[in-house]
C-alpha atoms as a PDB file:
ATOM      1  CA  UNK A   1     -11.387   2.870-124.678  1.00  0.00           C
ATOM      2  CA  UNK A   2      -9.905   2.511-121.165  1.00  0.00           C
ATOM      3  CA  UNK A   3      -7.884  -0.048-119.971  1.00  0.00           C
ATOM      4  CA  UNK A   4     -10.224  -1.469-117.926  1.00  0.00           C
ATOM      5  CA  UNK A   5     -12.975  -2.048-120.529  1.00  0.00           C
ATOM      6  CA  UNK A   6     -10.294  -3.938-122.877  1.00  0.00           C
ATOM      7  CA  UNK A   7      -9.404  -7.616-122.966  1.00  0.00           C
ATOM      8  CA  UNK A   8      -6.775  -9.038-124.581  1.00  0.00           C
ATOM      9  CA  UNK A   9      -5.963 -10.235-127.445  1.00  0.00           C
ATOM     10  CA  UNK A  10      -8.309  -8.294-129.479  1.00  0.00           C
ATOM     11  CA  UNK A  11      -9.594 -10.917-131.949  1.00  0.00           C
ATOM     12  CA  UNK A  12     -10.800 -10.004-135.947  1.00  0.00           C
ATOM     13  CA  UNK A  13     -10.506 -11.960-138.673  1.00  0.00           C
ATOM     14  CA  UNK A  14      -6.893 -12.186-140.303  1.00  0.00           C
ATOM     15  CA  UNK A  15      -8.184 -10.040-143.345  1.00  0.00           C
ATOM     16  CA  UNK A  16      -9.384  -7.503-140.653  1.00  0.00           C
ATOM     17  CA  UNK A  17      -5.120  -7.080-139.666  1.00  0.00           C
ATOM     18  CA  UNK A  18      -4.849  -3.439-140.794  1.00  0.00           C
ATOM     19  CA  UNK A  19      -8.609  -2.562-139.976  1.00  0.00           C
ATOM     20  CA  UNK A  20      -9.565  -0.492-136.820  1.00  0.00           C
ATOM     21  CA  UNK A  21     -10.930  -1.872-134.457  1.00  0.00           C
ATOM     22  CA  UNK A  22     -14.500  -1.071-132.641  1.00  0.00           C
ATOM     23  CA  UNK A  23     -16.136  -2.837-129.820  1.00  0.00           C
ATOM     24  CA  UNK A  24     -19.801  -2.669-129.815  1.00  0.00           C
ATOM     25  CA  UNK A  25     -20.456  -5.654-127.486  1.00  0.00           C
ATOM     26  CA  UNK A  26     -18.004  -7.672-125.196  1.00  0.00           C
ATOM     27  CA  UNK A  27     -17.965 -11.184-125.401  1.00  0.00           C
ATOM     28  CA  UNK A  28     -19.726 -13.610-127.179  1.00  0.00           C
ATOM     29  CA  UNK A  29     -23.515 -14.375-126.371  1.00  0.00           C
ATOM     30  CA  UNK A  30     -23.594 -18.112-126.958  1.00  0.00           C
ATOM     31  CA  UNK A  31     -20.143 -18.923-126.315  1.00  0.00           C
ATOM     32  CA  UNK A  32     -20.828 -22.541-125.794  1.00  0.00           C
ATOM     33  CA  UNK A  33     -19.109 -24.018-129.350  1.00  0.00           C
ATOM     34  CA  UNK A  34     -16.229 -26.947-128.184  1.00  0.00           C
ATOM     35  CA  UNK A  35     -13.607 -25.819-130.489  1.00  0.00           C
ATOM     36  CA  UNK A  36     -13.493 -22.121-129.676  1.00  0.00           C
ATOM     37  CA  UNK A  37     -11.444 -21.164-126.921  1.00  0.00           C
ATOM     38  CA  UNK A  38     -12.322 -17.275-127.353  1.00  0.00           C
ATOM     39  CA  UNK A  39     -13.830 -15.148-124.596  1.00  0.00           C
ATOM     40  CA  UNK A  40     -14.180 -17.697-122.581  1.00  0.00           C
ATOM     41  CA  UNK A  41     -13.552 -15.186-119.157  1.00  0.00           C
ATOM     42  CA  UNK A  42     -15.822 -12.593-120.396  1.00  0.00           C
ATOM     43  CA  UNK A  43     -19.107 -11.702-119.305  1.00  0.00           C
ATOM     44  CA  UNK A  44     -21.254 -10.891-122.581  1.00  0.00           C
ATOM     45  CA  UNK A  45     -22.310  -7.439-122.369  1.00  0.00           C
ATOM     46  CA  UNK A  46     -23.730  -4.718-124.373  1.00  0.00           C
ATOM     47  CA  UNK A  47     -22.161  -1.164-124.789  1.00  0.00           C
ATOM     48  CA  UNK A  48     -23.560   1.513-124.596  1.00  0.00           C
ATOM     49  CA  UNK A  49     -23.670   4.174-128.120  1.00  0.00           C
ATOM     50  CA  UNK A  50     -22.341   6.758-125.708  1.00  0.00           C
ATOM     51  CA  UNK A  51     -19.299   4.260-124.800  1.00  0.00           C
ATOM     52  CA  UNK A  52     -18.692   3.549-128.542  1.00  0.00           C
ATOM     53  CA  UNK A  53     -18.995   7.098-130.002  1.00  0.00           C
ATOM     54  CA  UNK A  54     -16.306   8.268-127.313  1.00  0.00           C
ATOM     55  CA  UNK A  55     -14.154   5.224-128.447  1.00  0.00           C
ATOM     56  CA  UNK A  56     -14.640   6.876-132.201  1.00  0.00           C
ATOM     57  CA  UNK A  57     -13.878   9.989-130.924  1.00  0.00           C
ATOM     58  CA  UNK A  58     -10.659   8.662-129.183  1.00  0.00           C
ATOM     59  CA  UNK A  59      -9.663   6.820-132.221  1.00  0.00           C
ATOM     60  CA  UNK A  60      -9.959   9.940-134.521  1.00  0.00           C
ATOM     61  CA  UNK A  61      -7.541  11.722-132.544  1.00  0.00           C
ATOM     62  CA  UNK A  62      -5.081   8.783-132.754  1.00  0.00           C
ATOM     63  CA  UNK A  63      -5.442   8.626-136.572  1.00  0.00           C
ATOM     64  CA  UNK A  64      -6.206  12.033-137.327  1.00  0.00           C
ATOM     65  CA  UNK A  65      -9.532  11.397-139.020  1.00  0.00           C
ATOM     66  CA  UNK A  66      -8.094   8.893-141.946  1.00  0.00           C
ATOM     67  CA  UNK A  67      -9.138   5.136-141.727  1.00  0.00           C
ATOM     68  CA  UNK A  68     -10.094   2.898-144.204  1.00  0.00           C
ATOM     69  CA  UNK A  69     -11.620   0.022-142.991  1.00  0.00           C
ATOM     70  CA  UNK A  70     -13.252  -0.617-139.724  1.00  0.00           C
ATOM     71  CA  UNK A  71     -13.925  -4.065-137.554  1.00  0.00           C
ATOM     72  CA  UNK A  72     -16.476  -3.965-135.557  1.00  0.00           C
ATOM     73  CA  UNK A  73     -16.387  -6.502-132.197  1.00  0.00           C
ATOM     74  CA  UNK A  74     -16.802  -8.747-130.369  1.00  0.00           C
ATOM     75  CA  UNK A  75     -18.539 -11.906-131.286  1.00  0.00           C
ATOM     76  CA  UNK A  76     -22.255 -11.407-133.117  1.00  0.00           C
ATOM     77  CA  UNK A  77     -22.388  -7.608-132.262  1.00  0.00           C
ATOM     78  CA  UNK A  78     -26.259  -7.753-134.359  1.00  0.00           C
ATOM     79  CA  UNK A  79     -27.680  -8.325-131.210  1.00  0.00           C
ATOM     80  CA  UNK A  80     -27.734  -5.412-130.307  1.00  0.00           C
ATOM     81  CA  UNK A  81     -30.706  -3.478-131.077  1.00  0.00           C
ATOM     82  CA  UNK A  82     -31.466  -2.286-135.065  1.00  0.00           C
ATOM     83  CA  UNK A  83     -31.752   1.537-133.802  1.00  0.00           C
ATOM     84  CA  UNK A  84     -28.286   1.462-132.011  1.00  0.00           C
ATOM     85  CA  UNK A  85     -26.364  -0.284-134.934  1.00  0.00           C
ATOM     86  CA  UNK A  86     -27.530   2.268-136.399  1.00  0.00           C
ATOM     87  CA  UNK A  87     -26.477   5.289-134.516  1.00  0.00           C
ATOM     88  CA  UNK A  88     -23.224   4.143-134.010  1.00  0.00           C
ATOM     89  CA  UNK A  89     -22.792   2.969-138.179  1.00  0.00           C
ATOM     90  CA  UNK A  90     -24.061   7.199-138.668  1.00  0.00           C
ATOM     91  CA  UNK A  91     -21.837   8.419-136.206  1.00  0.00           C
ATOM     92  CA  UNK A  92     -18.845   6.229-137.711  1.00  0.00           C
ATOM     93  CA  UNK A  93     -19.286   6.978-141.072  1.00  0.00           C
ATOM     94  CA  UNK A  94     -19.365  11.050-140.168  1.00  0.00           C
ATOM     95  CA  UNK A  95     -16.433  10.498-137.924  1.00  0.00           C
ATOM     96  CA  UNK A  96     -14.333   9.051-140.997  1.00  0.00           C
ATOM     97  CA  UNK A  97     -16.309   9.455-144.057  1.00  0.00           C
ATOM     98  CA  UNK A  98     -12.771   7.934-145.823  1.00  0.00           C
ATOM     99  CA  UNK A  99     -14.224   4.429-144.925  1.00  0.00           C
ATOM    100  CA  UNK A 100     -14.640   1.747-147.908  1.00  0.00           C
ATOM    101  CA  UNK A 101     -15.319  -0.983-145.702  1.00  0.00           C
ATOM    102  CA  UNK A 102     -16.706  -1.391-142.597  1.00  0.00           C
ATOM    103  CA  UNK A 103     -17.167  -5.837-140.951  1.00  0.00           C
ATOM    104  CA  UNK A 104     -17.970  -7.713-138.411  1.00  0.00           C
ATOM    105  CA  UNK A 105     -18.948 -11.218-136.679  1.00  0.00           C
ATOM    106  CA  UNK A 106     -22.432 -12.637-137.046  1.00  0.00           C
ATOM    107  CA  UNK A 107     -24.301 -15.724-136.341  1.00  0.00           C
ATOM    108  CA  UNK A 108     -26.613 -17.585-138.413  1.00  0.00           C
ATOM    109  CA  UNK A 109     -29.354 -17.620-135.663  1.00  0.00           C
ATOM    110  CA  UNK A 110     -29.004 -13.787-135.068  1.00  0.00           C
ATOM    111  CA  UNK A 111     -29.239 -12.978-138.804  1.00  0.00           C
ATOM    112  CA  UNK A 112     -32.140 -15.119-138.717  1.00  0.00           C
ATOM    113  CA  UNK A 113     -34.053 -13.701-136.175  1.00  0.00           C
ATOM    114  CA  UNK A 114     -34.006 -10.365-137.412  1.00  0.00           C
ATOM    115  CA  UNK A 115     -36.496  -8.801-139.797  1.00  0.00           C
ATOM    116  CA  UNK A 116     -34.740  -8.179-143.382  1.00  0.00           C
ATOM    117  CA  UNK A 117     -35.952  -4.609-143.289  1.00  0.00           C
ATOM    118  CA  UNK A 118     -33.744  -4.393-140.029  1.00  0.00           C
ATOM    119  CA  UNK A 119     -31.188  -5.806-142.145  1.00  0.00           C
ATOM    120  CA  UNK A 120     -31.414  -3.540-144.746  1.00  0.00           C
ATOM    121  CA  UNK A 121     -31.365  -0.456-142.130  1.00  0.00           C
ATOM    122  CA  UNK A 122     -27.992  -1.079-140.949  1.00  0.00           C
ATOM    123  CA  UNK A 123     -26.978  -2.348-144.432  1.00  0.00           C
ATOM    124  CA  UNK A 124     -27.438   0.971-145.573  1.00  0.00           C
ATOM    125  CA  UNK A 125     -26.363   2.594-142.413  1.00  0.00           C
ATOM    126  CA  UNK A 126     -22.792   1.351-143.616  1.00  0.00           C
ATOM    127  CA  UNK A 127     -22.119  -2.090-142.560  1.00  0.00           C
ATOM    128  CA  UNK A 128     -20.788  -3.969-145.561  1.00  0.00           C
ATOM    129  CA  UNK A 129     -19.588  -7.217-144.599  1.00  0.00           C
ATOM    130  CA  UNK A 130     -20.667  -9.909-142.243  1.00  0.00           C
ATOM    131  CA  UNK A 131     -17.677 -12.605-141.614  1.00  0.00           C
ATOM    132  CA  UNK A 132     -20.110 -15.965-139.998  1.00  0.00           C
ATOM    133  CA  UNK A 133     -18.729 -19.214-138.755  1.00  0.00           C
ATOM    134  CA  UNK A 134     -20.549 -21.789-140.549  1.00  0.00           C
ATOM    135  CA  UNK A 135     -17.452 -24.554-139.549  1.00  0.00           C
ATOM    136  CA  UNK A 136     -19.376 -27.917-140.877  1.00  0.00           C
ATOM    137  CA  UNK A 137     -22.769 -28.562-143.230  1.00  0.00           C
ATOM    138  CA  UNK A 138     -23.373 -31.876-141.401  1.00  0.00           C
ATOM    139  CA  UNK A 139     -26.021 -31.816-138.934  1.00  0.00           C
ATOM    140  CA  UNK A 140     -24.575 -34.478-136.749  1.00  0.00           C
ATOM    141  CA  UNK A 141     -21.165 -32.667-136.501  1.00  0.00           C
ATOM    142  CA  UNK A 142     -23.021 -29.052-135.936  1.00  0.00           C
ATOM    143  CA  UNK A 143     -24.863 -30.685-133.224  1.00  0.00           C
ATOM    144  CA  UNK A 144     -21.714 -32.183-131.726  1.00  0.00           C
ATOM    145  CA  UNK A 145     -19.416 -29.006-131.844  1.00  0.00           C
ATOM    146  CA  UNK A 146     -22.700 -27.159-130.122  1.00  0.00           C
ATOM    147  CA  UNK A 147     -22.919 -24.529-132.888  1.00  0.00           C
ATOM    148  CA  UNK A 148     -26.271 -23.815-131.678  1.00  0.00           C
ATOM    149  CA  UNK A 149     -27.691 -23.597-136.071  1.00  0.00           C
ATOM    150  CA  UNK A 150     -28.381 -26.773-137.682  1.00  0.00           C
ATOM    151  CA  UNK A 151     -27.805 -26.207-141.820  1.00  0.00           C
ATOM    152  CA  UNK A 152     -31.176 -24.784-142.603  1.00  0.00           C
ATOM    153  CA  UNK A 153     -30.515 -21.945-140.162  1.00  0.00           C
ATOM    154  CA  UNK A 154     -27.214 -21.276-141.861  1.00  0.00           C
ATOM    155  CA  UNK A 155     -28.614 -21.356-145.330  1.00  0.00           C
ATOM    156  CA  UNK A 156     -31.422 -18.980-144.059  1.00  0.00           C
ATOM    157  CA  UNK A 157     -29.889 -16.608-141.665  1.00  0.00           C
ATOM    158  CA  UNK A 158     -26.984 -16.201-144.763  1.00  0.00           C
ATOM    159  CA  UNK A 159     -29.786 -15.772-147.792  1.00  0.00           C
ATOM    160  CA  UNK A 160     -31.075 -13.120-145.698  1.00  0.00           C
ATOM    161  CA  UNK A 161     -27.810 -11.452-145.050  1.00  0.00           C
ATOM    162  CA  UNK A 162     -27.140 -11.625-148.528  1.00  0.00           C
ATOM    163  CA  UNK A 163     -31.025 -10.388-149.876  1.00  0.00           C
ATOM    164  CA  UNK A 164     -30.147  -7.521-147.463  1.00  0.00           C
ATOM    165  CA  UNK A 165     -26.918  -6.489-149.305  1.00  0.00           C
ATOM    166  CA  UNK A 166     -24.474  -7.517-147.499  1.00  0.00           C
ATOM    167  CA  UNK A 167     -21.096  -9.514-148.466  1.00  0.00           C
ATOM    168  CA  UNK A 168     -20.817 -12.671-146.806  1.00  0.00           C
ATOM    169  CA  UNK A 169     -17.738 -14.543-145.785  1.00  0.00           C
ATOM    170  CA  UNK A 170     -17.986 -17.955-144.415  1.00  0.00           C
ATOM    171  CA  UNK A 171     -15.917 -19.862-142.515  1.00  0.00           C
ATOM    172  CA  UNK A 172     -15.116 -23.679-142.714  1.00  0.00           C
ATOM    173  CA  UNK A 173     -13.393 -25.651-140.325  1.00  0.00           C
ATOM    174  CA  UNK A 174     -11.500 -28.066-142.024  1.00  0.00           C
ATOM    175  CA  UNK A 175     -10.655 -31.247-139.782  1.00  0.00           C
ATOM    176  CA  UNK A 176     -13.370 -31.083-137.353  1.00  0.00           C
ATOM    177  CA  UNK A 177     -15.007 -34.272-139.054  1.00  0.00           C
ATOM    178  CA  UNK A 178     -12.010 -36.121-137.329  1.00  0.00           C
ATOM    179  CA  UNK A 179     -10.727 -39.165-138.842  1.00  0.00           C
ATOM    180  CA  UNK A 180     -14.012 -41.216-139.379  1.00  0.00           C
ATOM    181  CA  UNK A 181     -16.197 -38.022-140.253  1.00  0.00           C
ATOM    182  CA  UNK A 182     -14.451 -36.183-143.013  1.00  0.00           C
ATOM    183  CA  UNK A 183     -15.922 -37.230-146.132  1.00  0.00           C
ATOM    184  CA  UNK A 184     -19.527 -36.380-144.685  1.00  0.00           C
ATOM    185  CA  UNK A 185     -18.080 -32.886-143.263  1.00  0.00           C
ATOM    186  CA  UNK A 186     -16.677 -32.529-146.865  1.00  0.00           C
ATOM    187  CA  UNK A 187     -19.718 -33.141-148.656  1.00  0.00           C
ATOM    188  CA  UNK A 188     -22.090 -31.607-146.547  1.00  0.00           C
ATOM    189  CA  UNK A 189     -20.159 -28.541-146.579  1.00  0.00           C
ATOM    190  CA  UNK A 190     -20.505 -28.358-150.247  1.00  0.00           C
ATOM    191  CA  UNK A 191     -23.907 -28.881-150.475  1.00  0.00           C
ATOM    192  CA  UNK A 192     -24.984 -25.820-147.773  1.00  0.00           C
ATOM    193  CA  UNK A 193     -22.032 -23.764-149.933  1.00  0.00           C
ATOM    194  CA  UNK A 194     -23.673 -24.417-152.311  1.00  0.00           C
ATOM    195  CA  UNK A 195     -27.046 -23.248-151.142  1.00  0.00           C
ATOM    196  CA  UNK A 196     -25.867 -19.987-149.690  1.00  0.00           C
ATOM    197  CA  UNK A 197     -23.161 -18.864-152.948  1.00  0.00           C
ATOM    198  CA  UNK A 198     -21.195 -16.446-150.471  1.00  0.00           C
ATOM    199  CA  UNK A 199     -18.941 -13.749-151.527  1.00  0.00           C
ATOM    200  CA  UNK A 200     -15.878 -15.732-149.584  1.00  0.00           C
ATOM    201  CA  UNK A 201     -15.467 -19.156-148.529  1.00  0.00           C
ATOM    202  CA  UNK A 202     -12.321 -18.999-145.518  1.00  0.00           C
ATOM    203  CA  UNK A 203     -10.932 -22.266-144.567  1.00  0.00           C
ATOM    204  CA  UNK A 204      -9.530 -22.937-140.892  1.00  0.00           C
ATOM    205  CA  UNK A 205      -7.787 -26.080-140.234  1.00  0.00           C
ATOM    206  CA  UNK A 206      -8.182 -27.354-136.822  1.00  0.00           C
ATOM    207  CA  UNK A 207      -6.099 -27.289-133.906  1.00  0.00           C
ATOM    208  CA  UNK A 208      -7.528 -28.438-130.500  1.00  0.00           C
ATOM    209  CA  UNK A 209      -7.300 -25.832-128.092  1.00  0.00           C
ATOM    210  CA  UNK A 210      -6.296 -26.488-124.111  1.00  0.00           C
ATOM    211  CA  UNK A 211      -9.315 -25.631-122.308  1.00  0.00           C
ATOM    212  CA  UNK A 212     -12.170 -26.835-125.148  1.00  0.00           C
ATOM    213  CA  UNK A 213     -13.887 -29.875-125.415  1.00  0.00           C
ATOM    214  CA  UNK A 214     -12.793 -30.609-128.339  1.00  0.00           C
ATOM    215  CA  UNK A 215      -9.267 -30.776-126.938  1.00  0.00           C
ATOM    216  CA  UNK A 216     -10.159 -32.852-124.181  1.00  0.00           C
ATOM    217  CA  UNK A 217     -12.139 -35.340-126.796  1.00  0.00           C
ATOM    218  CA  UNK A 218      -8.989 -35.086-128.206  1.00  0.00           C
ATOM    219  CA  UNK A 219      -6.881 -36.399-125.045  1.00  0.00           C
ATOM    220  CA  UNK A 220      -9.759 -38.851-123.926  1.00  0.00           C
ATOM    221  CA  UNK A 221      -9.936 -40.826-127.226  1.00  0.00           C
ATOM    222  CA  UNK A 222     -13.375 -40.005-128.181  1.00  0.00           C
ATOM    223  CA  UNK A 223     -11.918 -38.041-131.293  1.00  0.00           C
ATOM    224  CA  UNK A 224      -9.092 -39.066-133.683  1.00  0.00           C
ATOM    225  CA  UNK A 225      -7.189 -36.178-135.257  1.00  0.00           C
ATOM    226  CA  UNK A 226      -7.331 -36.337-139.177  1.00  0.00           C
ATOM    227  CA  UNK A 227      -4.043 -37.530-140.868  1.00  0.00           C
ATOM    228  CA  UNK A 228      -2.334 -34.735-143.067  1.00  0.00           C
ATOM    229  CA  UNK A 229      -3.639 -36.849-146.424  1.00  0.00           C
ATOM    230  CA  UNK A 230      -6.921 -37.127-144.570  1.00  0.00           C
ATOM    231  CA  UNK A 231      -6.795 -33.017-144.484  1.00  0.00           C
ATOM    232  CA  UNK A 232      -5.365 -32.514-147.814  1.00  0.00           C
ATOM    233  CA  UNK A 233      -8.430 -35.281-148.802  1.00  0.00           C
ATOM    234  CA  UNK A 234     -11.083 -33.343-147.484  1.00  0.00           C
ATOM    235  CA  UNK A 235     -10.128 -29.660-149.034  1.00  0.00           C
ATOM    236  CA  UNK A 236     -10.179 -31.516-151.924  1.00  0.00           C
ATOM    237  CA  UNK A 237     -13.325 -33.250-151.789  1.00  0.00           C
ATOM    238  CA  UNK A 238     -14.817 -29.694-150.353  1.00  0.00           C
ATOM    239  CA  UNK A 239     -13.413 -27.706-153.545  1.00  0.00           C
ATOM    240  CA  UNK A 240     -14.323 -30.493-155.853  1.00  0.00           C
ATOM    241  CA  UNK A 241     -18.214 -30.725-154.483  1.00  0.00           C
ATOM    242  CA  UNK A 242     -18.292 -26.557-154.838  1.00  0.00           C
ATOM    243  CA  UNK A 243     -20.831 -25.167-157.682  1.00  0.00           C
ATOM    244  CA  UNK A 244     -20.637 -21.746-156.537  1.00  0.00           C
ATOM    245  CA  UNK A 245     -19.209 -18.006-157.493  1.00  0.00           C
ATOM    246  CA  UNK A 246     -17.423 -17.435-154.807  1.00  0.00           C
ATOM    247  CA  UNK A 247     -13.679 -16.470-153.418  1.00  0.00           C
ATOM    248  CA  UNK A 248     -11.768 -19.339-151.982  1.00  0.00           C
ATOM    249  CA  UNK A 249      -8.839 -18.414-149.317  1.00  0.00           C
ATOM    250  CA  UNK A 250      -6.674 -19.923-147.088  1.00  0.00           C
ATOM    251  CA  UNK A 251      -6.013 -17.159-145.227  1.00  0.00           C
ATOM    252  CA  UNK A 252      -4.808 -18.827-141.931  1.00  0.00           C
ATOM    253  CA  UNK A 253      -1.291 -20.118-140.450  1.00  0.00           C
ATOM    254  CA  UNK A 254      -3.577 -23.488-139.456  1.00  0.00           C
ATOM    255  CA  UNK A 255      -4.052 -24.141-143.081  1.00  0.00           C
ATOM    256  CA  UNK A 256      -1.891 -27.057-144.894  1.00  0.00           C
ATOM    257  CA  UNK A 257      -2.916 -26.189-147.999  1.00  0.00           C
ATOM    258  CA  UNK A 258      -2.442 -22.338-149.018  1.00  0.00           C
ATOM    259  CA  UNK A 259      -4.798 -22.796-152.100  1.00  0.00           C
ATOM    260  CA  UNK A 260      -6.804 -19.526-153.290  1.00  0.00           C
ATOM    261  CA  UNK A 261      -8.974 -19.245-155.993  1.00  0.00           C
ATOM    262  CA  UNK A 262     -11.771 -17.847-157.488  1.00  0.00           C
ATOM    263  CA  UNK A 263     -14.386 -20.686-158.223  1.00  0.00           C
ATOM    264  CA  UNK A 264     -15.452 -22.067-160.543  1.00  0.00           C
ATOM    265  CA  UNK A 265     -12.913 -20.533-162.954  1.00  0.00           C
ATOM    266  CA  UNK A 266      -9.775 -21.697-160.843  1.00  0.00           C
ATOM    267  CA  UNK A 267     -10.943 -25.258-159.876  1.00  0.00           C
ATOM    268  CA  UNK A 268      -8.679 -27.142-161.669  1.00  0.00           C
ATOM    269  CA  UNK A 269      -5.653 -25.249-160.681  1.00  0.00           C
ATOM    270  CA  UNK A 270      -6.835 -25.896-156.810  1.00  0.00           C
ATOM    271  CA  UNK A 271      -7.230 -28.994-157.168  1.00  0.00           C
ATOM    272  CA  UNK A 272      -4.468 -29.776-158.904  1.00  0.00           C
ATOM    273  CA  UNK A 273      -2.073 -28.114-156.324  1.00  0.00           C
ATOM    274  CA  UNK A 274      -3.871 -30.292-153.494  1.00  0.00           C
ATOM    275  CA  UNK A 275      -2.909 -33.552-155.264  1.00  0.00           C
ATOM    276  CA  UNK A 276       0.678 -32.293-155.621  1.00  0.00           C
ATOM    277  CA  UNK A 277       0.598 -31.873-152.104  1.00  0.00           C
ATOM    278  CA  UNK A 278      -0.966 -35.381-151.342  1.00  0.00           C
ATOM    279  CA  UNK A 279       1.283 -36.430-153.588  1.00  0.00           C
ATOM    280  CA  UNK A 280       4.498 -34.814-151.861  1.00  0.00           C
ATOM    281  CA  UNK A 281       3.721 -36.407-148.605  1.00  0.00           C
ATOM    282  CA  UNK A 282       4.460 -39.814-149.685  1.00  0.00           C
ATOM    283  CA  UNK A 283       7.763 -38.576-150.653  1.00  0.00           C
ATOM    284  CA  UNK A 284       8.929 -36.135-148.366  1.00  0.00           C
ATOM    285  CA  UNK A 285       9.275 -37.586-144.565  1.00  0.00           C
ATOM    286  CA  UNK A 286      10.255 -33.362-143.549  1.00  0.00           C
ATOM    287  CA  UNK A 287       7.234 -31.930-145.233  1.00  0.00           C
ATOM    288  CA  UNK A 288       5.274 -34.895-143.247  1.00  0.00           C
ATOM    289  CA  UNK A 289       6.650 -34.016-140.021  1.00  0.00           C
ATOM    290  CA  UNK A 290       6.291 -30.126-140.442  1.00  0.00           C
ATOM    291  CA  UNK A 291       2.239 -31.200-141.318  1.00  0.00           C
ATOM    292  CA  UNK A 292       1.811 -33.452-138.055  1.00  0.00           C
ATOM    293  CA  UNK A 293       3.159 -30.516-136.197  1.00  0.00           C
ATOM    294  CA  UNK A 294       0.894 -28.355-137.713  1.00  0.00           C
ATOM    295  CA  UNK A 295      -2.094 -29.472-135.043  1.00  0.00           C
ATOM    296  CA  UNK A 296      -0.258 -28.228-132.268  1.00  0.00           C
ATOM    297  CA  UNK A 297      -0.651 -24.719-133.227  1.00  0.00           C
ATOM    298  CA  UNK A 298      -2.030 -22.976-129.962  1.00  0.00           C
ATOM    299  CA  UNK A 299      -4.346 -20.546-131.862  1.00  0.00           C
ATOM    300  CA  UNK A 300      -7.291 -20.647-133.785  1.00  0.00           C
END
């Protein structure tokens, strides 16, 4: 696309690293979420399918016809309308009919608001994965962050998503309970992972970003960053509350713990690699100081 309709950096989820990327809308429509510094100078906006099949046809010259896996931006790019999704899904899938996966964002809300046969439309128009932020269970802490879905959205927007045949990864945000909050984030977490059985459970550790309100909560007092044990504490207690069939990753340089697993059959290995790390931090003042540095991290 030309230079003047990109921003940088081009965010997609860390699994989406060798994927090409597609921009269907700019920006994110809510925007409004106090631990997300993304898009934050951009003006939501919808493209035009013109604008994105000339971006297809620009990429197929780059790559000579042969991708794999597409992303599809920016932030909750459902919004658009059913039709559109997909034209663009047809026109991607005859541009590089060598695809085996093609993602994107979504929100809870947006799933939610659209008809499961529109689902099911762009389902089978190609789109195979939807990657969602659910960050928290807890009502209080959902309403805090200003996710804009309290958990019965996110259980319902999801089950649709799911009844509609799509794979759903969901991402937690491990920490954002602060100090005094983490064994309800924990728990409530489970209980909403629980409801919703995804394909992929991703876990994000937090690290206050300049510019958010959590950061300035964060410099103002009003929220205490979570101890490394108080972390390591809460994975646990997450893992240990899950009753689901799902993949487990830490696929992110925020995370303290790299623990992966599929659940339930790898439980006790995660676990058990958590309390060797709780464990450790009693005894090892370097791998205590590399953790506390760990919140300082400037991206999500």
């Amino acid at each position: 696309m030309a230079g003047d309709d990109y921003d940088f950096p081009a965010f997609r989820p860390p699994s989406e690293a060798n994927s090409l990327l597609l921009r269907v809308t700019r920006g994110c429509p809510w925007n409004r979420c106090a631990f997300c510094p993304m898009y934050k100078q951009i003006k939501f906006e919808r493209r035009s399918v013109e604008a994105v099949k000339r971006d297809i046809d620009t990429a197929k010259e780059y790559t000579g016809g042969k991708v794999d896996t597409v992303f599809i931006g920016d932030s909750d790019s459902l919004v658009i309308k059913t039709e559109e999704m997909c034209q663009i899904l047809d026109y991607l899938h005859g541009t590089f009919p060598s695809l085996t996966r093609v993602t994107t964002y979504a929100r809870a809300l947006t799933l939610k608001r659209k008809s499961i046969g529109s689902l099911e439309k762009i389902r089978s128009a190609g789109l195979t994965r939807l990657h969602i932020g659910l960050e928290t269970g807890s009502a209080q802490l959902l309403a805090r962050i200003k996710k804009g879905a309290g958990p019965d959205t996110m259980i319902w927007g999801c089950a649709k998503a799911r009844n509609a045949g799509f794979e759903v990864s969901l991402y937690v945000l491990v920490g954002i309970g602060g100090e005094s909050s983490w064994e309800e984030h924990a728990l409530e977490t489970a209980k909403v992972l629980n409801e919703i059985n995804p394909d992929f459970i991703r876990v994000r550790t937090l690290t206050p970003q300049p510019g958010t309100p959590v950061f300035q909560w964060w410099n103002d007092g009003s929220f205490q960053m979570p101890s490394p044990e108080t972390i390591l504490k809460e994975q646990r207690a997450l893992i240990d509350g899950l009753s689901v069939t799902s993949r487990y990753l830490s696929d992110h340089v925020s995370n303290y713990a790299l623990v992966d697993g599929d659940l339930p059959s790898e439980k006790a290995k995660m676990l058990s690699v958590i309390d060797s790390l709780i464990a450790r931090l009693s005894e090892d003042v370097a791998y205590r100081t590399a953790l506390e540095g760990m919140r300082y991290l400037r991206r999500l």
